[in-house]
C-alpha atoms as a PDB file:
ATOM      1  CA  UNK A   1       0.000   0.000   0.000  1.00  0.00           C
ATOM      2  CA  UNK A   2       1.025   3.813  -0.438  1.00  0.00           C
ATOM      3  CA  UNK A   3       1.055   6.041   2.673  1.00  0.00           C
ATOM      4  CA  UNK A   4      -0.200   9.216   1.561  1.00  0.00           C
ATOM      5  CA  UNK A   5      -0.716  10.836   5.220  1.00  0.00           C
ATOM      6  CA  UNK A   6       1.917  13.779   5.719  1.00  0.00           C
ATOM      7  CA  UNK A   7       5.041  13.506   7.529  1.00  0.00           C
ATOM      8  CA  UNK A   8       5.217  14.306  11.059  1.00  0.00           C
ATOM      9  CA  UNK A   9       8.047  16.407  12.803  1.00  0.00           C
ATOM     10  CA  UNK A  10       8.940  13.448  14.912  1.00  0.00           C
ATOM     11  CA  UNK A  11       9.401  11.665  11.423  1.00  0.00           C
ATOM     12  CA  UNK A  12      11.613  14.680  10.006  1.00  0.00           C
ATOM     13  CA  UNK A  13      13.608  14.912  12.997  1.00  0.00           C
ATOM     14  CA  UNK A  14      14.291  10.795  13.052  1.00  0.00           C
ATOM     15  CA  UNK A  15      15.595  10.864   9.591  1.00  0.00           C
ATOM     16  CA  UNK A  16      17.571  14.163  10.184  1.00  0.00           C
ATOM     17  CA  UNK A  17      19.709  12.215  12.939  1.00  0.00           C
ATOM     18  CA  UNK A  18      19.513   8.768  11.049  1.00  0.00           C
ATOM     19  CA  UNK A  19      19.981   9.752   7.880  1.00  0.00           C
ATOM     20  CA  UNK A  20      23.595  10.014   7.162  1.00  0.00           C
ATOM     21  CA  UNK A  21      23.891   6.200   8.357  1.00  0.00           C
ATOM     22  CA  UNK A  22      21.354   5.183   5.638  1.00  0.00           C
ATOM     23  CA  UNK A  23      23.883   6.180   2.859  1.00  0.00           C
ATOM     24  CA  UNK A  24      25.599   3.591   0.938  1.00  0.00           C
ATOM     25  CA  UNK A  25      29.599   3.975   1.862  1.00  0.00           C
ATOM     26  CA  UNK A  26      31.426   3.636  -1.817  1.00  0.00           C
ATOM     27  CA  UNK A  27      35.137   4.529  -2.281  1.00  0.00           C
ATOM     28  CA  UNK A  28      35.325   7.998  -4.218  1.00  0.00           C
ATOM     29  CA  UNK A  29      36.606   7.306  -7.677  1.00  0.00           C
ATOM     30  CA  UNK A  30      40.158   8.824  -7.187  1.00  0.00           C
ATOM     31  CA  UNK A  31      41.081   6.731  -4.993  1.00  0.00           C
ATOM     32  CA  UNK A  32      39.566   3.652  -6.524  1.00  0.00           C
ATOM     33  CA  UNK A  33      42.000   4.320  -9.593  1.00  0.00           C
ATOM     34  CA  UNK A  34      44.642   4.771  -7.607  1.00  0.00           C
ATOM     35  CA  UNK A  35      44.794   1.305  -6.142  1.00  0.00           C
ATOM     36  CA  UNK A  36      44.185  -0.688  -9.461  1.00  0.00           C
ATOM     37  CA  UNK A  37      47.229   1.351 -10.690  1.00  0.00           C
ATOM     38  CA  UNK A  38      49.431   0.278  -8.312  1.00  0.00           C
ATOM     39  CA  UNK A  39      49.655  -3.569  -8.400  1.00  0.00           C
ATOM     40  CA  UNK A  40      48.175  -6.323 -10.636  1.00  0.00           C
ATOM     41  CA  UNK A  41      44.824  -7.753  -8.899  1.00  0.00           C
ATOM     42  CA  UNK A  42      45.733 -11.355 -10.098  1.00  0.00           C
ATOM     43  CA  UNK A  43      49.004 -10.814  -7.757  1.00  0.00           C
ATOM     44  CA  UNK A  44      47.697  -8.859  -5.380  1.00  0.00           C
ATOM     45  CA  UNK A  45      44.343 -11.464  -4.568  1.00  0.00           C
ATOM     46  CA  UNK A  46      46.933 -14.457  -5.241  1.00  0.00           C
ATOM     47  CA  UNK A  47      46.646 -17.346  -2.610  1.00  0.00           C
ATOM     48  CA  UNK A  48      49.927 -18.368  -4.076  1.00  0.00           C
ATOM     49  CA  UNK A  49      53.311 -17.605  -2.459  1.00  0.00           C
ATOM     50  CA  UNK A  50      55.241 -15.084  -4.618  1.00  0.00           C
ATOM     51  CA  UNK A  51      57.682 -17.636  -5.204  1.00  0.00           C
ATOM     52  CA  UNK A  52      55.443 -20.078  -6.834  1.00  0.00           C
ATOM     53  CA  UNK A  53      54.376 -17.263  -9.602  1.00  0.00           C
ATOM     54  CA  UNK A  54      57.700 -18.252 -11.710  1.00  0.00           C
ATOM     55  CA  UNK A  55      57.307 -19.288 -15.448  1.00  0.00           C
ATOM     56  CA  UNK A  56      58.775 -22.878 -15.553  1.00  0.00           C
ATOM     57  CA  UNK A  57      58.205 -23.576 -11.653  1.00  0.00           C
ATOM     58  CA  UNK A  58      54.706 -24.825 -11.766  1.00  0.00           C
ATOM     59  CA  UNK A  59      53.812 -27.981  -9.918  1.00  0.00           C
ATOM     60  CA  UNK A  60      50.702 -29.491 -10.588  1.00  0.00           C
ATOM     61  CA  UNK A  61      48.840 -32.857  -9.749  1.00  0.00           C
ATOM     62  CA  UNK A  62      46.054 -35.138 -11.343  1.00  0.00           C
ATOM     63  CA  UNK A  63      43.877 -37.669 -10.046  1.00  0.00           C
ATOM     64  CA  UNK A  64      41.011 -39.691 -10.447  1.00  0.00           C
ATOM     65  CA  UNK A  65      38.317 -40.657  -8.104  1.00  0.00           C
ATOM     66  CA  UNK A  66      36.217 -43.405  -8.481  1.00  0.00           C
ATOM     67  CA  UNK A  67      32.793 -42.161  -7.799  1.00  0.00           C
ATOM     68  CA  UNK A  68      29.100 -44.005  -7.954  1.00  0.00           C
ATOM     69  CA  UNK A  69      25.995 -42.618  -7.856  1.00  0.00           C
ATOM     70  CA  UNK A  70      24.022 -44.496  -4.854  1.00  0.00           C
ATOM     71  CA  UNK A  71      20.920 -42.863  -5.093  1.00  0.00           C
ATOM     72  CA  UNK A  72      20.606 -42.249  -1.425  1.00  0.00           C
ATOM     73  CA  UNK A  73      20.797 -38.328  -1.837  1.00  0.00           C
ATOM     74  CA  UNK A  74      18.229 -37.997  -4.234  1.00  0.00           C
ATOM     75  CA  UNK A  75      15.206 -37.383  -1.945  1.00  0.00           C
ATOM     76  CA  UNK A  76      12.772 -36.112  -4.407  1.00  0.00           C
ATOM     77  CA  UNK A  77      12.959 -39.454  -6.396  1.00  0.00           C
ATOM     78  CA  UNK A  78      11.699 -41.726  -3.508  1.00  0.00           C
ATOM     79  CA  UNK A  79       7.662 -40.950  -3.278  1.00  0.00           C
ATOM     80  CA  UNK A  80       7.732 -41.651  -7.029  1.00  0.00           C
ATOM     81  CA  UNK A  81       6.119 -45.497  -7.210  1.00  0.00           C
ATOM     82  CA  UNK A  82       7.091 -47.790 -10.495  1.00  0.00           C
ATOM     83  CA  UNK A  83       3.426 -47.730 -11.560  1.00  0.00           C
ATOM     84  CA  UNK A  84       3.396 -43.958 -11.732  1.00  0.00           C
ATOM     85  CA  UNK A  85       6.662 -44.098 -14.471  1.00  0.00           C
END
């Protein structure tokens, strides 16, 4: 529904002292540039060690797990009766 019925003083006064916490904090765009001049993101958000980031150090693994579908997580199959396929 739409309140049409006019604002009180109490209301203007509440949102007077509230109001500057209601804002949305964003960095101010100076800054913002700033930063993404400095450094790289893929470095800088890296879980990596520095020391791994090398060309010609990498060290990587591969495996295979043997998995099998059981059926016992599939919950929404189980009130569904053979005569109702």
């Amino acid at each position: 529904f739409l309140d049409s019925t006019p604002v009180k003083t109490s209301e203007k006064a509440e949102a007077q002292r509230i109001g500057g916490f209601m804002r949305v904090a964003r960095p101010k765009i100076e800054v913002a540039h700033e930063a993404s001049d400095e450094t790289d993101d893929s470095q800088r958000y890296s879980p990596l060690p520095s020391a791994n980031n090398k060309e010609g150090t990498h060290r990587g693994s591969f495996g295979k797990l043997r998995q099998r579908y059981t059926g016992t997580q599939s919950e929404g199959n189980r009130f569904i009766r053979d005569t109702e396929l």
